[in-house]
PDB file of N, CA and C in Angstrom:
ATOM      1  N   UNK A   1       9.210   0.127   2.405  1.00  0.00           N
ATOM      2  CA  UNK A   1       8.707   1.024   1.381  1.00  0.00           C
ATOM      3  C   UNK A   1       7.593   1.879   1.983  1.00  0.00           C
ATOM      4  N   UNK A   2       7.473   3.066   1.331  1.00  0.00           N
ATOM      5  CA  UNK A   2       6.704   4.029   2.149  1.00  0.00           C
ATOM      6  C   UNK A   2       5.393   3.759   0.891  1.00  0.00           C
ATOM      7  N   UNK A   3       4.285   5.028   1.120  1.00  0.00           N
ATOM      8  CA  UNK A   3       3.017   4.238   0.384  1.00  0.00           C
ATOM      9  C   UNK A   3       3.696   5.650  -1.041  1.00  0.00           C
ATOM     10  N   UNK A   4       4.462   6.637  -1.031  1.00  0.00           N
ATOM     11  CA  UNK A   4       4.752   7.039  -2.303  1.00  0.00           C
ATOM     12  C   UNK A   4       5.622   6.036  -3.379  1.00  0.00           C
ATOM     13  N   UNK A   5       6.450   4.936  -2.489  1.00  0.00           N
ATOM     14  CA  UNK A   5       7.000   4.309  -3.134  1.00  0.00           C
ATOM     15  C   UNK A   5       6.210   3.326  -3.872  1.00  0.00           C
ATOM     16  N   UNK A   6       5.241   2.526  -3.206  1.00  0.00           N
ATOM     17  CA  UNK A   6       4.524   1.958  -3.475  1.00  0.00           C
ATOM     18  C   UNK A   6       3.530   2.362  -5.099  1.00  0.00           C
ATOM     19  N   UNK A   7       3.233   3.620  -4.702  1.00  0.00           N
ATOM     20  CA  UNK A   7       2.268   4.141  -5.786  1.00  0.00           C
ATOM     21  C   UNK A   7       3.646   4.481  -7.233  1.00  0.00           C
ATOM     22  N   UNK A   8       4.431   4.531  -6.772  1.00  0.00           N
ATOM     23  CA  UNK A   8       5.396   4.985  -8.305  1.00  0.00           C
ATOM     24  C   UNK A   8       5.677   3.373  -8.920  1.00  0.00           C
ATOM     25  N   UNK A   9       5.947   2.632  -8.025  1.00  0.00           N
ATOM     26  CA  UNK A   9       6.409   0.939  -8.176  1.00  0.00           C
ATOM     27  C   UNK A   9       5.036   0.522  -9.007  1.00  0.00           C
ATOM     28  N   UNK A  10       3.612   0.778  -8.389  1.00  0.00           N
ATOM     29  CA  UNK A  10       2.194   0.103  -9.264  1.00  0.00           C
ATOM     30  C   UNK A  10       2.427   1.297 -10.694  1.00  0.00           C
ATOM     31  N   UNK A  11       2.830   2.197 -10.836  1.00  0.00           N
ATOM     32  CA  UNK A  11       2.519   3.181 -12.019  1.00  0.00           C
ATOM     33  C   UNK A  11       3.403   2.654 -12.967  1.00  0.00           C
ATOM     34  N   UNK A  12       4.617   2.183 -12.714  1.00  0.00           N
ATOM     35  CA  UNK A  12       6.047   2.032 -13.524  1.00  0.00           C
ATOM     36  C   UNK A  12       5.567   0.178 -14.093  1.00  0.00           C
ATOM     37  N   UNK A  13       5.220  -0.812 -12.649  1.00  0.00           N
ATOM     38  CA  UNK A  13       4.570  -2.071 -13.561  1.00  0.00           C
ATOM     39  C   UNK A  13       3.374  -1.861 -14.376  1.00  0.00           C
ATOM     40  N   UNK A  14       2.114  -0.723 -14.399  1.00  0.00           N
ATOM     41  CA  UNK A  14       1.245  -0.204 -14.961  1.00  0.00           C
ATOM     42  C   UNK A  14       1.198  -0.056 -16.476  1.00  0.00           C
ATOM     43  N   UNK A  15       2.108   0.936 -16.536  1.00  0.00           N
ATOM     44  CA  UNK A  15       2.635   1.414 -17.784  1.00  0.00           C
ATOM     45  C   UNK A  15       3.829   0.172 -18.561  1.00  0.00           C
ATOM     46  N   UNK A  16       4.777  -0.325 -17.848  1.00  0.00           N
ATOM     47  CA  UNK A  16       5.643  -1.470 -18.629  1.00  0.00           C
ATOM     48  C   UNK A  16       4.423  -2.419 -19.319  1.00  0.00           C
ATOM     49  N   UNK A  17       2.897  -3.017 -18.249  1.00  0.00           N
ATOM     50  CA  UNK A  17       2.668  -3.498 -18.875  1.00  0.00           C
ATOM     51  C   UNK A  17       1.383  -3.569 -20.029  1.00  0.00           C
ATOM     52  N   UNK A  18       1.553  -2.148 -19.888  1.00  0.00           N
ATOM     53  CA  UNK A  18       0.828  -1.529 -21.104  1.00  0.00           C
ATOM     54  C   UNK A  18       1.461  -1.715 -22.351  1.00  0.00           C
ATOM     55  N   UNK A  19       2.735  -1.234 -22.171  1.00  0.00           N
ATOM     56  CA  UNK A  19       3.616  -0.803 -23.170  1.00  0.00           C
ATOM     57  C   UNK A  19       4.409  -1.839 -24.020  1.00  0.00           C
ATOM     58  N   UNK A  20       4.216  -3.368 -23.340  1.00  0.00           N
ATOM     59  CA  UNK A  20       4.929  -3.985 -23.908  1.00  0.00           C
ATOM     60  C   UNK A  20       3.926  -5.744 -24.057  1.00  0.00           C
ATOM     61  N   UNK A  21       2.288  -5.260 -23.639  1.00  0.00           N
ATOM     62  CA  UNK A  21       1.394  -6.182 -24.490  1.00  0.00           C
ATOM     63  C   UNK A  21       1.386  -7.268 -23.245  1.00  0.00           C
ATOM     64  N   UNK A  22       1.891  -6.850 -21.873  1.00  0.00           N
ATOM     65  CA  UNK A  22       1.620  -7.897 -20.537  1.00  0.00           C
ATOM     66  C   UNK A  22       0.275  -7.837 -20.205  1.00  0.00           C
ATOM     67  N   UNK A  23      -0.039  -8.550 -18.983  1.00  0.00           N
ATOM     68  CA  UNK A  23      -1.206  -8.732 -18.403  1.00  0.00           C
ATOM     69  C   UNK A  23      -1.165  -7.776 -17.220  1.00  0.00           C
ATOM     70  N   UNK A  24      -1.960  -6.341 -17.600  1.00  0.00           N
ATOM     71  CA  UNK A  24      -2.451  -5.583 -16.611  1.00  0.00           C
ATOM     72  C   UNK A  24      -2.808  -5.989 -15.337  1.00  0.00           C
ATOM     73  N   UNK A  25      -3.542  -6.692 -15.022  1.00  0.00           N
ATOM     74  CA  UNK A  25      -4.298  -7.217 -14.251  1.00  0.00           C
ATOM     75  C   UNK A  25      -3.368  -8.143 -13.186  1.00  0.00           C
ATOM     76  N   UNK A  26      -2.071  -8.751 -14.194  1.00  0.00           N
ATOM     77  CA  UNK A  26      -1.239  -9.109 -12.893  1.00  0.00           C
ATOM     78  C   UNK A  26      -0.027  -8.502 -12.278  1.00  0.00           C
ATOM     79  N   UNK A  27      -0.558  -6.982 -13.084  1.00  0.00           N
ATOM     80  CA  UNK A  27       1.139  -6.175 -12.376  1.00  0.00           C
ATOM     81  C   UNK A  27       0.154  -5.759 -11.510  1.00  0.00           C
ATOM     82  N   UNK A  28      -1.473  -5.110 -11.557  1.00  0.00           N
ATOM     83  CA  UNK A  28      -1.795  -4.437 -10.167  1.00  0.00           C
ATOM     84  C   UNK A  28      -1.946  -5.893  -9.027  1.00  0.00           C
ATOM     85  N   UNK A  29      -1.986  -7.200  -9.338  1.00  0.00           N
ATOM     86  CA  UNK A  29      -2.460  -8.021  -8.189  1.00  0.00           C
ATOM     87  C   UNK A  29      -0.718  -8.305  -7.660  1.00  0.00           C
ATOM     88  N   UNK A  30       0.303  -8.209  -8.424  1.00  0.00           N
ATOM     89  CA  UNK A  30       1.551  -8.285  -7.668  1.00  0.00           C
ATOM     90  C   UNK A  30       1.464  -6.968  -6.784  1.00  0.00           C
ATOM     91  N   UNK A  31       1.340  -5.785  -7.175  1.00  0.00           N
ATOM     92  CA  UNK A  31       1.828  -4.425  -6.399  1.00  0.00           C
ATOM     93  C   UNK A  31       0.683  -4.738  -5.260  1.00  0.00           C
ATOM     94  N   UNK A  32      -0.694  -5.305  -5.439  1.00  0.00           N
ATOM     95  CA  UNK A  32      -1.235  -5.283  -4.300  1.00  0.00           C
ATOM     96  C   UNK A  32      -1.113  -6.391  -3.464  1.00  0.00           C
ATOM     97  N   UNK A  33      -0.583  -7.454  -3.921  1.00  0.00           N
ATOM     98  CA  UNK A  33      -0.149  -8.719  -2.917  1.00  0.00           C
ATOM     99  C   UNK A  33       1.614  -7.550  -1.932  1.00  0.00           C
ATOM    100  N   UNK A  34       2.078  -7.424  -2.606  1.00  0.00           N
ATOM    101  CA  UNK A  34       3.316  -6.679  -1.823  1.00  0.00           C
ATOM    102  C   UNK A  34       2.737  -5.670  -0.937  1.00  0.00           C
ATOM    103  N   UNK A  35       1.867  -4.986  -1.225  1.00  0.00           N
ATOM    104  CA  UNK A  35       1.581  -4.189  -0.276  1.00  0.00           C
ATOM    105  C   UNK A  35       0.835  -4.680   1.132  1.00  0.00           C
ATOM    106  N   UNK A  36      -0.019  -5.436   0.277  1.00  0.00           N
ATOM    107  CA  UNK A  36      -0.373  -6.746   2.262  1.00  0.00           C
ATOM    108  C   UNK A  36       0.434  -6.950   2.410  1.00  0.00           C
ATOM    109  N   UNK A  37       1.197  -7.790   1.958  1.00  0.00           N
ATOM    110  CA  UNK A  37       2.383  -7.975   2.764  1.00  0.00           C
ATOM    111  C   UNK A  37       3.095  -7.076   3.971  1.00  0.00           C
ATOM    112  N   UNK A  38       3.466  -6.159   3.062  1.00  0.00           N
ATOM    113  CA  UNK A  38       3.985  -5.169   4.234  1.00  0.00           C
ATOM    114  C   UNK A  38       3.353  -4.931   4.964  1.00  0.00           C
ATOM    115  N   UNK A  39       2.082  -4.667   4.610  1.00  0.00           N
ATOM    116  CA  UNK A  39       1.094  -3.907   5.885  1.00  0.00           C
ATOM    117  C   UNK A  39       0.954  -4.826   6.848  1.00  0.00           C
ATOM    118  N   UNK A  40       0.844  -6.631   6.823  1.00  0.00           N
ATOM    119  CA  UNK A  40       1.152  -7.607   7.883  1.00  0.00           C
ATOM    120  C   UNK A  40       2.131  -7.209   8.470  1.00  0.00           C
ATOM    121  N   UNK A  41       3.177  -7.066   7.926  1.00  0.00           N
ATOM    122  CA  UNK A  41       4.349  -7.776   8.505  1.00  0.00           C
ATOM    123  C   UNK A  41       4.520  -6.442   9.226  1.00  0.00           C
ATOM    124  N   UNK A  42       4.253  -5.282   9.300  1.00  0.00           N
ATOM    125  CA  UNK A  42       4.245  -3.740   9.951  1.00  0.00           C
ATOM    126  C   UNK A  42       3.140  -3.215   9.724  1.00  0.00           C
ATOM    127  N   UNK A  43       2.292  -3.204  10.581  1.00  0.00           N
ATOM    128  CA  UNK A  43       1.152  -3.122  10.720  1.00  0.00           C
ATOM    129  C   UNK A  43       1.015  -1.429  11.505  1.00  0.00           C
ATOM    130  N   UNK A  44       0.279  -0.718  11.169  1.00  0.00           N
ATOM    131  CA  UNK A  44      -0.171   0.877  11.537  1.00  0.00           C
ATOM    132  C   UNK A  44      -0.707   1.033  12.984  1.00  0.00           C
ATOM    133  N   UNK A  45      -0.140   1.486  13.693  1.00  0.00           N
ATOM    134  CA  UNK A  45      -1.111   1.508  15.454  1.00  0.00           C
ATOM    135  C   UNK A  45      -1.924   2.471  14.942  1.00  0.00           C
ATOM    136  N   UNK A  46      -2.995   2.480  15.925  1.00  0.00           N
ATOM    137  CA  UNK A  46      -4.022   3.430  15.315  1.00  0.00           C
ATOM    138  C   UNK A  46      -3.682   4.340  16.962  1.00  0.00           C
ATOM    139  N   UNK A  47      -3.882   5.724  15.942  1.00  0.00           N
ATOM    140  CA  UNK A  47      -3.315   6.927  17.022  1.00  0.00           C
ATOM    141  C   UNK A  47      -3.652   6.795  18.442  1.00  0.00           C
ATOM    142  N   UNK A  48      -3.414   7.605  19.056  1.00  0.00           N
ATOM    143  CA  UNK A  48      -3.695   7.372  20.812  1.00  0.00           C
ATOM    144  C   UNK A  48      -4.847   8.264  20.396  1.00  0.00           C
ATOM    145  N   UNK A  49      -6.097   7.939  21.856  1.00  0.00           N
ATOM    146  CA  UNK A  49      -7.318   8.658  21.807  1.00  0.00           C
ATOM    147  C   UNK A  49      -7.048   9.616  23.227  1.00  0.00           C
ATOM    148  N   UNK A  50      -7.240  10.403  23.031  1.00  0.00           N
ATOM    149  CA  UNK A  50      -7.123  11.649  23.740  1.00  0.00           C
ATOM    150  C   UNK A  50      -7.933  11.424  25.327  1.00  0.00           C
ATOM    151  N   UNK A  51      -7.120  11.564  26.081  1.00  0.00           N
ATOM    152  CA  UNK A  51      -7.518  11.331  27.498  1.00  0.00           C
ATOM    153  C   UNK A  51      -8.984  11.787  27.871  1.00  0.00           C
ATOM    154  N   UNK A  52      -9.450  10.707  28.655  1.00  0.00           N
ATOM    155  CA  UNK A  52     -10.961  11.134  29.287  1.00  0.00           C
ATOM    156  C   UNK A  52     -11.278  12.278  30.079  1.00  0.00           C
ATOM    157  N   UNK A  53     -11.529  12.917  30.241  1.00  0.00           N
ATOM    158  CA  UNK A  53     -11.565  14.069  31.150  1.00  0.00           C
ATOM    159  C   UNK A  53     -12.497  13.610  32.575  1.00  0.00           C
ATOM    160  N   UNK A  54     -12.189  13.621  33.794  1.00  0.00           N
ATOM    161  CA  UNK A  54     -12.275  13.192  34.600  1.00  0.00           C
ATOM    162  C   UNK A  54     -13.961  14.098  34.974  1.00  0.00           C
ATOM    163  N   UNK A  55     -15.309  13.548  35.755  1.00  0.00           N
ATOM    164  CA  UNK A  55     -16.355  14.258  36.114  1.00  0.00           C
ATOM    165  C   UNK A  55     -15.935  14.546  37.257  1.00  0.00           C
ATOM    166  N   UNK A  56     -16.250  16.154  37.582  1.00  0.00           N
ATOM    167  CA  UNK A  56     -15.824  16.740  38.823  1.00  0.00           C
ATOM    168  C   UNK A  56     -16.441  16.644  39.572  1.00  0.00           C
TER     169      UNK A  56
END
């Protein structure tokens, strides 16, 4: 899942459990337990840093 998917998936349990008298509080701690998850299990390299420039 990409992070737009993510944000429509927390809006859609958000609103269901608005709308039908659930516990708020455990549709955002599911959407945010899934999202660690992923982010463990595929984790982000952090960009390359741009070469040193050599002293002449």
């Amino acid at each position: 899942m990409n992070a737009e998917q993510f944000l429509s998936l927390a809006e859609t349990l958000r609103s269901f459990a608005q709308h039908s008298g659930r516990d708020l509080n455990a549709a955002n701690l599911f959407v945010h337990d899934m999202l660690m998850r992923a982010i463990k299990a595929d984790p982000v390299n952090e960009p390359d840093r741009a070469p040193q420039q050599r002293a002449a």
